[in-house]
PDB file of N, CA and C in Angstrom:
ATOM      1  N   UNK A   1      47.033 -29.591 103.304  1.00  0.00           N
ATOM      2  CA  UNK A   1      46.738 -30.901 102.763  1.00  0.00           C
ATOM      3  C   UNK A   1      46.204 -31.785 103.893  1.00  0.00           C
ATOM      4  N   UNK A   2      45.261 -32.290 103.699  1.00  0.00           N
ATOM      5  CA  UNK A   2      44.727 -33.584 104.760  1.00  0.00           C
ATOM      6  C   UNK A   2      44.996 -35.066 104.544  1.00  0.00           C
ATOM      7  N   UNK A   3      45.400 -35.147 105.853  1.00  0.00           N
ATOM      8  CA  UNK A   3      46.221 -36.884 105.923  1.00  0.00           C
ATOM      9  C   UNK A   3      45.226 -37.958 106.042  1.00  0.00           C
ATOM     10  N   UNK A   4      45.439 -39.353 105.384  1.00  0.00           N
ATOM     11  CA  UNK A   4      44.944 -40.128 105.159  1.00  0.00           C
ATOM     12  C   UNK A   4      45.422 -41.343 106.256  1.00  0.00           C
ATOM     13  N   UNK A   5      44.562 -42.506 106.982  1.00  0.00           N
ATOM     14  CA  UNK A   5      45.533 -43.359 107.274  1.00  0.00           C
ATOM     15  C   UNK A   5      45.810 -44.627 106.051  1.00  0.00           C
ATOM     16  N   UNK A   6      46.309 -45.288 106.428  1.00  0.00           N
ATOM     17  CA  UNK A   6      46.475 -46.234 105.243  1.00  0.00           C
ATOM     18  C   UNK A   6      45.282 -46.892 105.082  1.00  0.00           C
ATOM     19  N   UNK A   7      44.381 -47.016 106.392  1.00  0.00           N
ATOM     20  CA  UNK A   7      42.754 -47.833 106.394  1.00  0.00           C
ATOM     21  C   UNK A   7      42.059 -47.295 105.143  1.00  0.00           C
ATOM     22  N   UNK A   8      42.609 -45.889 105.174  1.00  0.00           N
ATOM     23  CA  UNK A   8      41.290 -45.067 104.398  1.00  0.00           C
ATOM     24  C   UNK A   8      41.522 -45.343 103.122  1.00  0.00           C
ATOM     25  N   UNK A   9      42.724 -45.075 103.048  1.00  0.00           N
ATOM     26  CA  UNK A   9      43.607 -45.427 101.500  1.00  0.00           C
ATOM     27  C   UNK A   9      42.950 -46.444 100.765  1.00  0.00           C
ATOM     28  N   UNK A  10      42.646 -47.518 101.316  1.00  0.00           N
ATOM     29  CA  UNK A  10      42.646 -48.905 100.865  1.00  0.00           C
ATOM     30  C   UNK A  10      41.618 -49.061 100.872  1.00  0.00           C
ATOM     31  N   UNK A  11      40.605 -48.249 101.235  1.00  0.00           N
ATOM     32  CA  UNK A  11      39.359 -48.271 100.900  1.00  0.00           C
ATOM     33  C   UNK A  11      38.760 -47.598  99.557  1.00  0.00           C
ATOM     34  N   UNK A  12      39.694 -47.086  98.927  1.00  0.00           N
ATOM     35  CA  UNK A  12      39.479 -46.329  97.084  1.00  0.00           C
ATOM     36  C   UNK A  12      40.065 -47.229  96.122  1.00  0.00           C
ATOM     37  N   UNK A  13      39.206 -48.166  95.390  1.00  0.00           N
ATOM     38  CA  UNK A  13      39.521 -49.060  94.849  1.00  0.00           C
ATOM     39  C   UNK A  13      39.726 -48.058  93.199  1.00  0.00           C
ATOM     40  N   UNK A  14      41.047 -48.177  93.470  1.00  0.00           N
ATOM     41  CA  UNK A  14      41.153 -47.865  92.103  1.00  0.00           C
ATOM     42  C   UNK A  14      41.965 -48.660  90.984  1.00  0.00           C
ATOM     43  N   UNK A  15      41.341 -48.735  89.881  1.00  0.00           N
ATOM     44  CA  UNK A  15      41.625 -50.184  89.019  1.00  0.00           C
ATOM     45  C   UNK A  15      41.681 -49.495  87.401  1.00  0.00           C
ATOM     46  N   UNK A  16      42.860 -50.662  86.947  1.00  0.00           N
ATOM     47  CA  UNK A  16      43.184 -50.329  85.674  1.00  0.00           C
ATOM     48  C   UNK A  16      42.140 -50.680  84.816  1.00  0.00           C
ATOM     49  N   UNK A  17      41.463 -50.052  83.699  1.00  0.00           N
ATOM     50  CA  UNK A  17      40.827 -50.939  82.564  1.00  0.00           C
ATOM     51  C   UNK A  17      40.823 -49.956  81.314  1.00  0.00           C
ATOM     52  N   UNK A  18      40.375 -50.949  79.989  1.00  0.00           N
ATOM     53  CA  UNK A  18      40.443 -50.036  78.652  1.00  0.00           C
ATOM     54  C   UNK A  18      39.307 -49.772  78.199  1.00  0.00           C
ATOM     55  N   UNK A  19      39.656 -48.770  77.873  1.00  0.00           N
ATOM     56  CA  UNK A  19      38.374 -47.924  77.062  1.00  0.00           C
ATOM     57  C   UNK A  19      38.401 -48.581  76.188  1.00  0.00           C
ATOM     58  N   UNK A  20      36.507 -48.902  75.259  1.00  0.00           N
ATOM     59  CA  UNK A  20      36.281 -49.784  74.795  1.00  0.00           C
ATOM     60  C   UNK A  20      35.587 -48.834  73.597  1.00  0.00           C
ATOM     61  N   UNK A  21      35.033 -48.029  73.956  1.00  0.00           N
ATOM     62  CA  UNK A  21      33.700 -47.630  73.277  1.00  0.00           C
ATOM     63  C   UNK A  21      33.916 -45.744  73.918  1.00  0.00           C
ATOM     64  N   UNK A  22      33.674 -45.016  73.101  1.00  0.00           N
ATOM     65  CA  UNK A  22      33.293 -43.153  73.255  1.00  0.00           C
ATOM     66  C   UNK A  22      32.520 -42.865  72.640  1.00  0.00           C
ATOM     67  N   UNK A  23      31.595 -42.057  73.257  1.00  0.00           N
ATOM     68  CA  UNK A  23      30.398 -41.467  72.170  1.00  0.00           C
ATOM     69  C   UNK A  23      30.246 -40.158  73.147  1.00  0.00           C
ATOM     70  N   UNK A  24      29.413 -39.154  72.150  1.00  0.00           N
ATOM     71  CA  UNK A  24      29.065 -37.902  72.714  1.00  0.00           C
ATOM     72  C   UNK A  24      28.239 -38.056  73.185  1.00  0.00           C
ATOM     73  N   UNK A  25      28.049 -37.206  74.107  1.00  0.00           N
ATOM     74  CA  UNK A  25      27.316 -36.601  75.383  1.00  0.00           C
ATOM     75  C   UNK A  25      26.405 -34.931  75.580  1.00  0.00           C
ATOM     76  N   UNK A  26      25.862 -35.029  74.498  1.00  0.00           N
ATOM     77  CA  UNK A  26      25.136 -33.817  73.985  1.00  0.00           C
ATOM     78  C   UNK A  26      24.188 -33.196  75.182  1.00  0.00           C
ATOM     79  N   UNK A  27      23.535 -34.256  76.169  1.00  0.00           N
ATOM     80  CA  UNK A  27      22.724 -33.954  77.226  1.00  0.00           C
ATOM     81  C   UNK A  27      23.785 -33.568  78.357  1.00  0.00           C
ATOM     82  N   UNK A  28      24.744 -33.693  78.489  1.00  0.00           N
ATOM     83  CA  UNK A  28      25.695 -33.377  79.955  1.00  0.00           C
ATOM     84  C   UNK A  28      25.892 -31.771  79.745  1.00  0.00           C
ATOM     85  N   UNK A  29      25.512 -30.905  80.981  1.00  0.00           N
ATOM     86  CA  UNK A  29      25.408 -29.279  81.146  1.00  0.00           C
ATOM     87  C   UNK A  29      27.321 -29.040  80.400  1.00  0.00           C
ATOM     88  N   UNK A  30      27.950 -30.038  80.663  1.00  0.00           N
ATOM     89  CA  UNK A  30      29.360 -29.896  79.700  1.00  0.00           C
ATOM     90  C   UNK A  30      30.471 -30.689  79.320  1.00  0.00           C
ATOM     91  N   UNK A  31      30.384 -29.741  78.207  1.00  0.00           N
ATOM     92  CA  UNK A  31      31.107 -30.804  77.090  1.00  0.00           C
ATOM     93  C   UNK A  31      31.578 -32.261  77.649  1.00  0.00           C
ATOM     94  N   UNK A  32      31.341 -33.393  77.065  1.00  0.00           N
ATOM     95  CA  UNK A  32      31.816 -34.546  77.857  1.00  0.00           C
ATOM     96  C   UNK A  32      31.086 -36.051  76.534  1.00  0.00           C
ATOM     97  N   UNK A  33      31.854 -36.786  76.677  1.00  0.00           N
ATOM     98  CA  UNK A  33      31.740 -38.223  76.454  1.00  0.00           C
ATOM     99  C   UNK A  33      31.590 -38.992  77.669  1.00  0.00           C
ATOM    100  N   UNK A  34      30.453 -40.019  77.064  1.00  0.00           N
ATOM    101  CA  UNK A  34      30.418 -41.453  77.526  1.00  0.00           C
ATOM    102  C   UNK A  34      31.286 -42.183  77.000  1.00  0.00           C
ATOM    103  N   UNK A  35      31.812 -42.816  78.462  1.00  0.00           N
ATOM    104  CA  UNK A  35      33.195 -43.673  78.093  1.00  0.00           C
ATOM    105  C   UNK A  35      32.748 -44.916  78.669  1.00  0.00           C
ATOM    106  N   UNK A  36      32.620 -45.843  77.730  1.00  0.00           N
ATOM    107  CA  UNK A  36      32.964 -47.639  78.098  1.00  0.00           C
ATOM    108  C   UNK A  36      34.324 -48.145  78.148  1.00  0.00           C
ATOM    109  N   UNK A  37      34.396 -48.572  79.836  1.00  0.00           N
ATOM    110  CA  UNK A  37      35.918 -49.167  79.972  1.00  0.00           C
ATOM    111  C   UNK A  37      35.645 -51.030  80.347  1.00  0.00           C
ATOM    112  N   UNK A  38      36.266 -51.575  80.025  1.00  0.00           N
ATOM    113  CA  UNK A  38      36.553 -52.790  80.298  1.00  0.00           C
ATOM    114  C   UNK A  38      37.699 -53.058  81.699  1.00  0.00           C
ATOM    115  N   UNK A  39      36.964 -53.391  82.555  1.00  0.00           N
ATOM    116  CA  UNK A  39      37.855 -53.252  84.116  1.00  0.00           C
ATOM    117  C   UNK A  39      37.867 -55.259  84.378  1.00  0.00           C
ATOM    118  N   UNK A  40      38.323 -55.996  83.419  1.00  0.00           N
ATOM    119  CA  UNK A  40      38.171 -57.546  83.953  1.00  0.00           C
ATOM    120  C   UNK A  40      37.605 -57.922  84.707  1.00  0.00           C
ATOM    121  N   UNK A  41      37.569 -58.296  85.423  1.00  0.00           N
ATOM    122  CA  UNK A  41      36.837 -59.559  86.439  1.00  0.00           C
ATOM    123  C   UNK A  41      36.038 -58.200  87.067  1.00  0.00           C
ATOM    124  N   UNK A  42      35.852 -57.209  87.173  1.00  0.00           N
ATOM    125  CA  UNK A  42      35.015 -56.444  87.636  1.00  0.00           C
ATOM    126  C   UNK A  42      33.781 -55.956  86.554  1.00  0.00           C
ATOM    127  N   UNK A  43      34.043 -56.394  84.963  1.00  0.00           N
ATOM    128  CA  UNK A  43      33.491 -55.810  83.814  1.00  0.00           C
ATOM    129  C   UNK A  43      33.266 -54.992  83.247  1.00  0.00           C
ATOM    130  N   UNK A  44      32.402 -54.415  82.876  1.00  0.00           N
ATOM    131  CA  UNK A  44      32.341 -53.423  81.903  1.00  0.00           C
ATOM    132  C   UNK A  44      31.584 -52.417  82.619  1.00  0.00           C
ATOM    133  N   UNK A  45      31.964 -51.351  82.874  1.00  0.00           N
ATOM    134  CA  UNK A  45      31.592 -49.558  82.906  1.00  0.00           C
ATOM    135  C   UNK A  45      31.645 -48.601  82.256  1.00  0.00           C
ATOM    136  N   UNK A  46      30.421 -47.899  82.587  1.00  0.00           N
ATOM    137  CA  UNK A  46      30.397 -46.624  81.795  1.00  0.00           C
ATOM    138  C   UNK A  46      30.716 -45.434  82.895  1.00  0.00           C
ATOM    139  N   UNK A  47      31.026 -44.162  81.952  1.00  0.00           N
ATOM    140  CA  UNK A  47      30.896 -42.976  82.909  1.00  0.00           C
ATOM    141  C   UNK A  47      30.932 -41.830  82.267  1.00  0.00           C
ATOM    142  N   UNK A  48      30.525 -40.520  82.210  1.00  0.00           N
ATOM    143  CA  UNK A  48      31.106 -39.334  81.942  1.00  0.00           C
ATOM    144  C   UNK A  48      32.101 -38.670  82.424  1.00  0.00           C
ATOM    145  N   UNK A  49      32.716 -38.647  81.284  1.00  0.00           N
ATOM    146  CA  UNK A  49      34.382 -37.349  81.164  1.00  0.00           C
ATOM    147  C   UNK A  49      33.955 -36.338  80.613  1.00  0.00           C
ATOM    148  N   UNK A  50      34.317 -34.947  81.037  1.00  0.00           N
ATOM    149  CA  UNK A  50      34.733 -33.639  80.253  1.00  0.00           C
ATOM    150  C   UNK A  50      36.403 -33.875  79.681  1.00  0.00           C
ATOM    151  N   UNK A  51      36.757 -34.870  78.591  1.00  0.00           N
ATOM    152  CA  UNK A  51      37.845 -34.750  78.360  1.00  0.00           C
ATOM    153  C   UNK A  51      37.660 -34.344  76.763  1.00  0.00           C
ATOM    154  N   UNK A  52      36.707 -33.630  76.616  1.00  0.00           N
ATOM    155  CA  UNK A  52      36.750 -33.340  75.154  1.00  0.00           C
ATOM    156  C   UNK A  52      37.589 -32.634  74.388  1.00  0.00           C
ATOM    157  N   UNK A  53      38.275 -31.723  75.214  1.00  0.00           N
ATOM    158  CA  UNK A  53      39.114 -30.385  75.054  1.00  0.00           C
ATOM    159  C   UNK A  53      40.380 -31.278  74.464  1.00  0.00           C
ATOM    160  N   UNK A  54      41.385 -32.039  75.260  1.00  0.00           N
ATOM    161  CA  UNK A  54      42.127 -32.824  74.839  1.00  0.00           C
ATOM    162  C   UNK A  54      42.679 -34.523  74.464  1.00  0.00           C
ATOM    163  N   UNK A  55      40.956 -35.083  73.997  1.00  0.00           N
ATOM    164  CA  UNK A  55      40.946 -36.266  73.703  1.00  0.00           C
ATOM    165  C   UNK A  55      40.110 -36.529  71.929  1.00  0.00           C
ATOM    166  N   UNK A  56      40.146 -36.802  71.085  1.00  0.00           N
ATOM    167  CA  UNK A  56      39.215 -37.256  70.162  1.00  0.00           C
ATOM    168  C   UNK A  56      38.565 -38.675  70.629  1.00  0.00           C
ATOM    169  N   UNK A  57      37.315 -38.791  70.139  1.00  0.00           N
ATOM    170  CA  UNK A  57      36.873 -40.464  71.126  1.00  0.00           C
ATOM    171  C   UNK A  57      37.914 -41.236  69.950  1.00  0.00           C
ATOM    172  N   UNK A  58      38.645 -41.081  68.923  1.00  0.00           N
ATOM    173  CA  UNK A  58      38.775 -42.056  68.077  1.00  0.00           C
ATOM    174  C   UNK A  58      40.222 -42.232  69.008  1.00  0.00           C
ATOM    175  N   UNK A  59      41.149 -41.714  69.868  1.00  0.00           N
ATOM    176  CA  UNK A  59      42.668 -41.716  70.000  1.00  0.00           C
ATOM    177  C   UNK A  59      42.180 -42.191  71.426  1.00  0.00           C
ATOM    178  N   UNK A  60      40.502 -42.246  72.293  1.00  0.00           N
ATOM    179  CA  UNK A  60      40.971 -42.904  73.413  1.00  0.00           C
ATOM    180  C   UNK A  60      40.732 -44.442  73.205  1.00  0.00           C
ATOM    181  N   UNK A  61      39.913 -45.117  71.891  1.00  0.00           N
ATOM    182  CA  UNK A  61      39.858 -46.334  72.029  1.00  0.00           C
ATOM    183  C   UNK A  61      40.983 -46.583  72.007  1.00  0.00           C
ATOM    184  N   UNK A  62      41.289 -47.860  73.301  1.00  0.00           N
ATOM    185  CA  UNK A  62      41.881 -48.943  73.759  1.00  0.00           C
ATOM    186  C   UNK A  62      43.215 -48.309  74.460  1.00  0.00           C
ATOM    187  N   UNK A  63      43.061 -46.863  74.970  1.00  0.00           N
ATOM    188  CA  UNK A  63      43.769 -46.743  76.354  1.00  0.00           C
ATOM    189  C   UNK A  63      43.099 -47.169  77.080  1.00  0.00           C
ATOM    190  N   UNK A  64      44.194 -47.343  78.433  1.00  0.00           N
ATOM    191  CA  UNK A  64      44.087 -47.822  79.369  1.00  0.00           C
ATOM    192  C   UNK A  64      43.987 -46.673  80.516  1.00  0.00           C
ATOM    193  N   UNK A  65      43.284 -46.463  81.304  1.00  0.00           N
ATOM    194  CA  UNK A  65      43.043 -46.016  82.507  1.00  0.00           C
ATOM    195  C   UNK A  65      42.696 -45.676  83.850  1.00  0.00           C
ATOM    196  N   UNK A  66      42.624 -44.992  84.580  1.00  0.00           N
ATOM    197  CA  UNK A  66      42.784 -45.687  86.087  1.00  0.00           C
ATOM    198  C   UNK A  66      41.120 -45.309  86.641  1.00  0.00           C
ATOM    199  N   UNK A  67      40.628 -46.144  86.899  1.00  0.00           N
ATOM    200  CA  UNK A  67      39.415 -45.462  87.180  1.00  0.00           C
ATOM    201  C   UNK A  67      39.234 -45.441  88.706  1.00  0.00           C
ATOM    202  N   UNK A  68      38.455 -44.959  89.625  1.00  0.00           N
ATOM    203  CA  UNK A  68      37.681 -45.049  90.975  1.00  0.00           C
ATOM    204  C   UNK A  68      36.278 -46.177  90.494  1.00  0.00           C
ATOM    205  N   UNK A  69      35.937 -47.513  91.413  1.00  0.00           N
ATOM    206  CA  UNK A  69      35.330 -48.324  90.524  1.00  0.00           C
ATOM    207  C   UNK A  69      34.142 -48.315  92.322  1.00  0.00           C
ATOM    208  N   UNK A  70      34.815 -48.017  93.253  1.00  0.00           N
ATOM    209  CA  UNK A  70      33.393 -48.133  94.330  1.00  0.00           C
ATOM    210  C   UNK A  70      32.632 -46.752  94.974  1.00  0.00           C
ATOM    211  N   UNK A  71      32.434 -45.862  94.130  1.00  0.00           N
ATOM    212  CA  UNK A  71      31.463 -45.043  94.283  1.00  0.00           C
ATOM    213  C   UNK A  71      30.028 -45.377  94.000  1.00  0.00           C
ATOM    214  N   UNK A  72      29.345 -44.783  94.466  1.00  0.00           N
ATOM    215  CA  UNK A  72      27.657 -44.937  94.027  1.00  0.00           C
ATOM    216  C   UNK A  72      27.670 -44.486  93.158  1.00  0.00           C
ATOM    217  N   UNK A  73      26.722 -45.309  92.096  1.00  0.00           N
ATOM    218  CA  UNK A  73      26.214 -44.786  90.594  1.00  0.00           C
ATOM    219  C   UNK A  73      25.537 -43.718  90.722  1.00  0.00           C
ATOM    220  N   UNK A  74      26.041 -42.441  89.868  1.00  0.00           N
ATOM    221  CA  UNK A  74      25.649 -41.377  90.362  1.00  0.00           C
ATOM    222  C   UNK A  74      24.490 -40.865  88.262  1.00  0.00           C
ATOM    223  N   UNK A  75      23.658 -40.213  88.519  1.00  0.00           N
ATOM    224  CA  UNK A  75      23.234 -39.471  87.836  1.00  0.00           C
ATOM    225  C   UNK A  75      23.827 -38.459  87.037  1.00  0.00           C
ATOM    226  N   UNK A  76      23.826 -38.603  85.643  1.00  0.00           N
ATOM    227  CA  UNK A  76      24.270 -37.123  84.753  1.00  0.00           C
ATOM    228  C   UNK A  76      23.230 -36.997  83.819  1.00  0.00           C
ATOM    229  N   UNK A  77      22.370 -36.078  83.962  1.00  0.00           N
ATOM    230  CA  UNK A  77      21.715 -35.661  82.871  1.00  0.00           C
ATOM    231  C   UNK A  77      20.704 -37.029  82.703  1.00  0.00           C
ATOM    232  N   UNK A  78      20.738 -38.064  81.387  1.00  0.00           N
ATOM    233  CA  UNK A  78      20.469 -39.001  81.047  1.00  0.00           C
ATOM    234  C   UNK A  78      20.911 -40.143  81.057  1.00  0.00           C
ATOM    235  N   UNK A  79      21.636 -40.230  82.073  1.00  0.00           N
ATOM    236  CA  UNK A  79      22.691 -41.490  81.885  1.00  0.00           C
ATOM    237  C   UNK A  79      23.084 -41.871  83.349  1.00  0.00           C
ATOM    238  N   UNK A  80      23.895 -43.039  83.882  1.00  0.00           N
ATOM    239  CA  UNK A  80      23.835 -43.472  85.236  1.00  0.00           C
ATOM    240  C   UNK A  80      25.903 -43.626  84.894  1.00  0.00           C
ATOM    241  N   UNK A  81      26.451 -42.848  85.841  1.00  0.00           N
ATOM    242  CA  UNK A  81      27.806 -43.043  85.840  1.00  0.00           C
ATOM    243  C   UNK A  81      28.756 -44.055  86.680  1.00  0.00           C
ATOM    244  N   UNK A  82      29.123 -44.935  86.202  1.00  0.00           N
ATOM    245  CA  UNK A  82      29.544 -46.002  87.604  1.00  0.00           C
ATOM    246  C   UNK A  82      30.819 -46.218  87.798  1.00  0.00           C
ATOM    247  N   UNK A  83      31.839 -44.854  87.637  1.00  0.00           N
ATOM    248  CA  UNK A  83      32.932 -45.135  87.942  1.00  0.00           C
ATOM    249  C   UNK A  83      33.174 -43.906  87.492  1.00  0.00           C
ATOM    250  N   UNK A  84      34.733 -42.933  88.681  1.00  0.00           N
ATOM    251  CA  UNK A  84      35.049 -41.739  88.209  1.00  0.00           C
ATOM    252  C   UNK A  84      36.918 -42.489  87.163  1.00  0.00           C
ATOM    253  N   UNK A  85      36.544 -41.414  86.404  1.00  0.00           N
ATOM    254  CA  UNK A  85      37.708 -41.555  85.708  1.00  0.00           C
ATOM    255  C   UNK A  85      38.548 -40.625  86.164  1.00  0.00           C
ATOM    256  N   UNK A  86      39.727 -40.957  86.498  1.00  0.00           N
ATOM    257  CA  UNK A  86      40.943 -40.114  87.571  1.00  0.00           C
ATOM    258  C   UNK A  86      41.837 -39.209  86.061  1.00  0.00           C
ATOM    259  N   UNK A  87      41.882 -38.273  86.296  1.00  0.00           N
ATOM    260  CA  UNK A  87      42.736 -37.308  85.874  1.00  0.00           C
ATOM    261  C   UNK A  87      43.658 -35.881  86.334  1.00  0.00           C
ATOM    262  N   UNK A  88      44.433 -35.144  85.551  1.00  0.00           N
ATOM    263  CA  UNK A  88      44.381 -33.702  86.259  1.00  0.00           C
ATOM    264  C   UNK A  88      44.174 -33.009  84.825  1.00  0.00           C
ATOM    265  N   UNK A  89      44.401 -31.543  86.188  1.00  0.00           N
ATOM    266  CA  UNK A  89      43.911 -30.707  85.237  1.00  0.00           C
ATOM    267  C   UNK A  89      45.252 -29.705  84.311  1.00  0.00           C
ATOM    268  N   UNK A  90      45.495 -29.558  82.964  1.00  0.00           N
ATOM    269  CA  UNK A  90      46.679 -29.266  82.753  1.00  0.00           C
ATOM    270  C   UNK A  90      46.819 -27.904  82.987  1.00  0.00           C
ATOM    271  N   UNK A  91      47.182 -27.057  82.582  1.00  0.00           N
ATOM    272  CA  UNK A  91      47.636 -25.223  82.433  1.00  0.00           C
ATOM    273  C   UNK A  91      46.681 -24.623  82.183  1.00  0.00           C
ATOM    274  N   UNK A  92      45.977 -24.884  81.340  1.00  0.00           N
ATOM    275  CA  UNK A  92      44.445 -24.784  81.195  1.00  0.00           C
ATOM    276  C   UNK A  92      43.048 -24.941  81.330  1.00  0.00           C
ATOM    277  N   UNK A  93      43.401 -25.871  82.592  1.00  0.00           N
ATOM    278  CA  UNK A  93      41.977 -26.504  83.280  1.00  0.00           C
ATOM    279  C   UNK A  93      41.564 -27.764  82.513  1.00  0.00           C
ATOM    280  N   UNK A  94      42.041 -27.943  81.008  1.00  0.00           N
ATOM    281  CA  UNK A  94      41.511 -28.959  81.013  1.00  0.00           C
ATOM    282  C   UNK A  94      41.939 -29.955  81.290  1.00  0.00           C
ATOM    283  N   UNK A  95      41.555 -31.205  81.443  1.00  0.00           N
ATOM    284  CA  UNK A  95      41.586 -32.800  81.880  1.00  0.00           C
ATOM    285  C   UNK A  95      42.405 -33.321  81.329  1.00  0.00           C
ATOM    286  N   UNK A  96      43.643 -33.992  82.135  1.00  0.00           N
ATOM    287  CA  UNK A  96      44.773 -34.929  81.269  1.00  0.00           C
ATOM    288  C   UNK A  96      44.457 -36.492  82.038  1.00  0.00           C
ATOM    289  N   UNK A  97      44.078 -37.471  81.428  1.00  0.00           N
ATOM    290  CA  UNK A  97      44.184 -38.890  81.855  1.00  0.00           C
ATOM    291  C   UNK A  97      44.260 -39.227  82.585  1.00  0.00           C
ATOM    292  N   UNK A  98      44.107 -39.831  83.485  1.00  0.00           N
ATOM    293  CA  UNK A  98      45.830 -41.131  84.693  1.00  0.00           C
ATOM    294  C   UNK A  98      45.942 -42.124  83.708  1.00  0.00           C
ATOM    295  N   UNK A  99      46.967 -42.038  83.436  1.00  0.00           N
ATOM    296  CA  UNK A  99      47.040 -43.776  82.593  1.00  0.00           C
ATOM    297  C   UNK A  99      48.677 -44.386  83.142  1.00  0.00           C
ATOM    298  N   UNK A 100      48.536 -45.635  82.732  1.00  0.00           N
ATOM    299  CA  UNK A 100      49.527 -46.569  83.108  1.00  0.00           C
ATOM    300  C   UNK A 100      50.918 -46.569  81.556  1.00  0.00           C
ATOM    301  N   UNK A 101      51.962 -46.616  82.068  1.00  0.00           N
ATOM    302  CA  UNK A 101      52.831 -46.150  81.084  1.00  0.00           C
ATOM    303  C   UNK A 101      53.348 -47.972  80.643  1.00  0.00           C
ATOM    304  N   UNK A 102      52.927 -48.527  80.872  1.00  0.00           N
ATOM    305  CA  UNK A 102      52.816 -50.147  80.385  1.00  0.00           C
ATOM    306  C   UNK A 102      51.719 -51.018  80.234  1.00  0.00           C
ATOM    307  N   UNK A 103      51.199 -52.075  79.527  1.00  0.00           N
ATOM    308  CA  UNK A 103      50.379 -52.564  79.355  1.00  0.00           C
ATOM    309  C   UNK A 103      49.752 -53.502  80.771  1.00  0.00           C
ATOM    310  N   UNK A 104      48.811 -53.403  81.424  1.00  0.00           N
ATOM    311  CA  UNK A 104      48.413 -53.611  82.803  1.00  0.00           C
ATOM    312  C   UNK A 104      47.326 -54.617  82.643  1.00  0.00           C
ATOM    313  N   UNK A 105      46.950 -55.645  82.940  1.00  0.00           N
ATOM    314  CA  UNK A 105      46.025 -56.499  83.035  1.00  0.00           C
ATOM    315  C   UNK A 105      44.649 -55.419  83.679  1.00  0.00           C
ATOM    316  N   UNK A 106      43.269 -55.585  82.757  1.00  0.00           N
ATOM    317  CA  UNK A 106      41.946 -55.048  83.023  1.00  0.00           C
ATOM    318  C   UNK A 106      41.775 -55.642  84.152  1.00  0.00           C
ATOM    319  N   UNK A 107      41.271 -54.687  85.115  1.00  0.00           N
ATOM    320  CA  UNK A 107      41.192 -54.954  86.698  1.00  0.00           C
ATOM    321  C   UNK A 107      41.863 -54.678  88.140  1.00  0.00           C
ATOM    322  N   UNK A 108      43.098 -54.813  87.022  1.00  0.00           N
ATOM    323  CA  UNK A 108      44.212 -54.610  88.171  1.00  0.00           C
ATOM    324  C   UNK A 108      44.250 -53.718  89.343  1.00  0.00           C
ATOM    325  N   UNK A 109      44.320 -53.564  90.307  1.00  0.00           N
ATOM    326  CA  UNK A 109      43.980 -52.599  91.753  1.00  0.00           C
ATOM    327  C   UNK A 109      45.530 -51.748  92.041  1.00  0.00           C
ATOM    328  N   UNK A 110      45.424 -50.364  91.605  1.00  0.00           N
ATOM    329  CA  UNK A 110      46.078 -49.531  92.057  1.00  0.00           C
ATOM    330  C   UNK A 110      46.457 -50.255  93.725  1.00  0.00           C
ATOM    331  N   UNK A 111      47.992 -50.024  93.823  1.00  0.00           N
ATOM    332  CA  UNK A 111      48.821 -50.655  95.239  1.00  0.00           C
ATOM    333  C   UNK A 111      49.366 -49.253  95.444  1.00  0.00           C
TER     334      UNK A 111
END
C-alpha cells in the first residue's frame, strides 16, 4: 500500500451531492449511465458510471453521493465527464456506491 501525507490528502476534493437526473449511455465501450449530481455551491455535474449491473436509474434519483469534483474533464465516447463517482467493487466486480448513511448538505467536503 502507498502512503499519503496529509498535504496530498487534502488535495482530493471530495464532496457530497444528489443525483438529479440518469439516463443511458448507449455510446460508452460499457455498460454505463450519465449521471447528473447536484454538488451546491459547486453546482451541477455530470459523469459516467458503469453502475448498471446494480443500480436502476429510477432507485438512484435523489441519492446522495460522494464524488471526486477536481479532476480534469475527461472524455467518454460522446460526452465530457466532470467528476469521478467513488465506489467499490462488490464479489462480483460490480460497482457499489460511496454514499453517506445520513442526509448531508450538497457540497459538503469529505474531512
Amino acid at each position: 500500500m502507498n502512503t499519503l501525507t496529509w498535504s496530498e490528502f487534502e488535495k482530493v476534493d471530495i464532496r457530497v451531492g444528489t443525483i438529479l437526473l440518469v439516463e443511458e449511455f448507449p455510446q460508452a465501450r460499457n455498460p454505463s449511465y450519465k449521471v447528473t449530481v447536484d454538488f451546491g455551491e459547486l453546482g451541477i455535474k455530470k459523469t459516467s458510471a458503469q453502475i448498471t449491473k446494480n443500480y436502476s436509474k429510477n432507485e438512484l434519483i435523489g441519492k446522495q453521493i460522494l464524488g471526486v469534483v477536481n479532476f480534469p474533464p475527461k472524455q467518454i465516447a460522446n460526452f465530457i465527464s466532470e467528476f469521478l463517482l467513488t465506489g467499490f467493487k462488490d464479489s462480483t466486480g460490480e460497482i457499489v456506491i460511496a454514499t453517506v448513511d445520513s442526509l448531508v448538505p450538497n457540497g459538503e467536503k469529505l474531512i
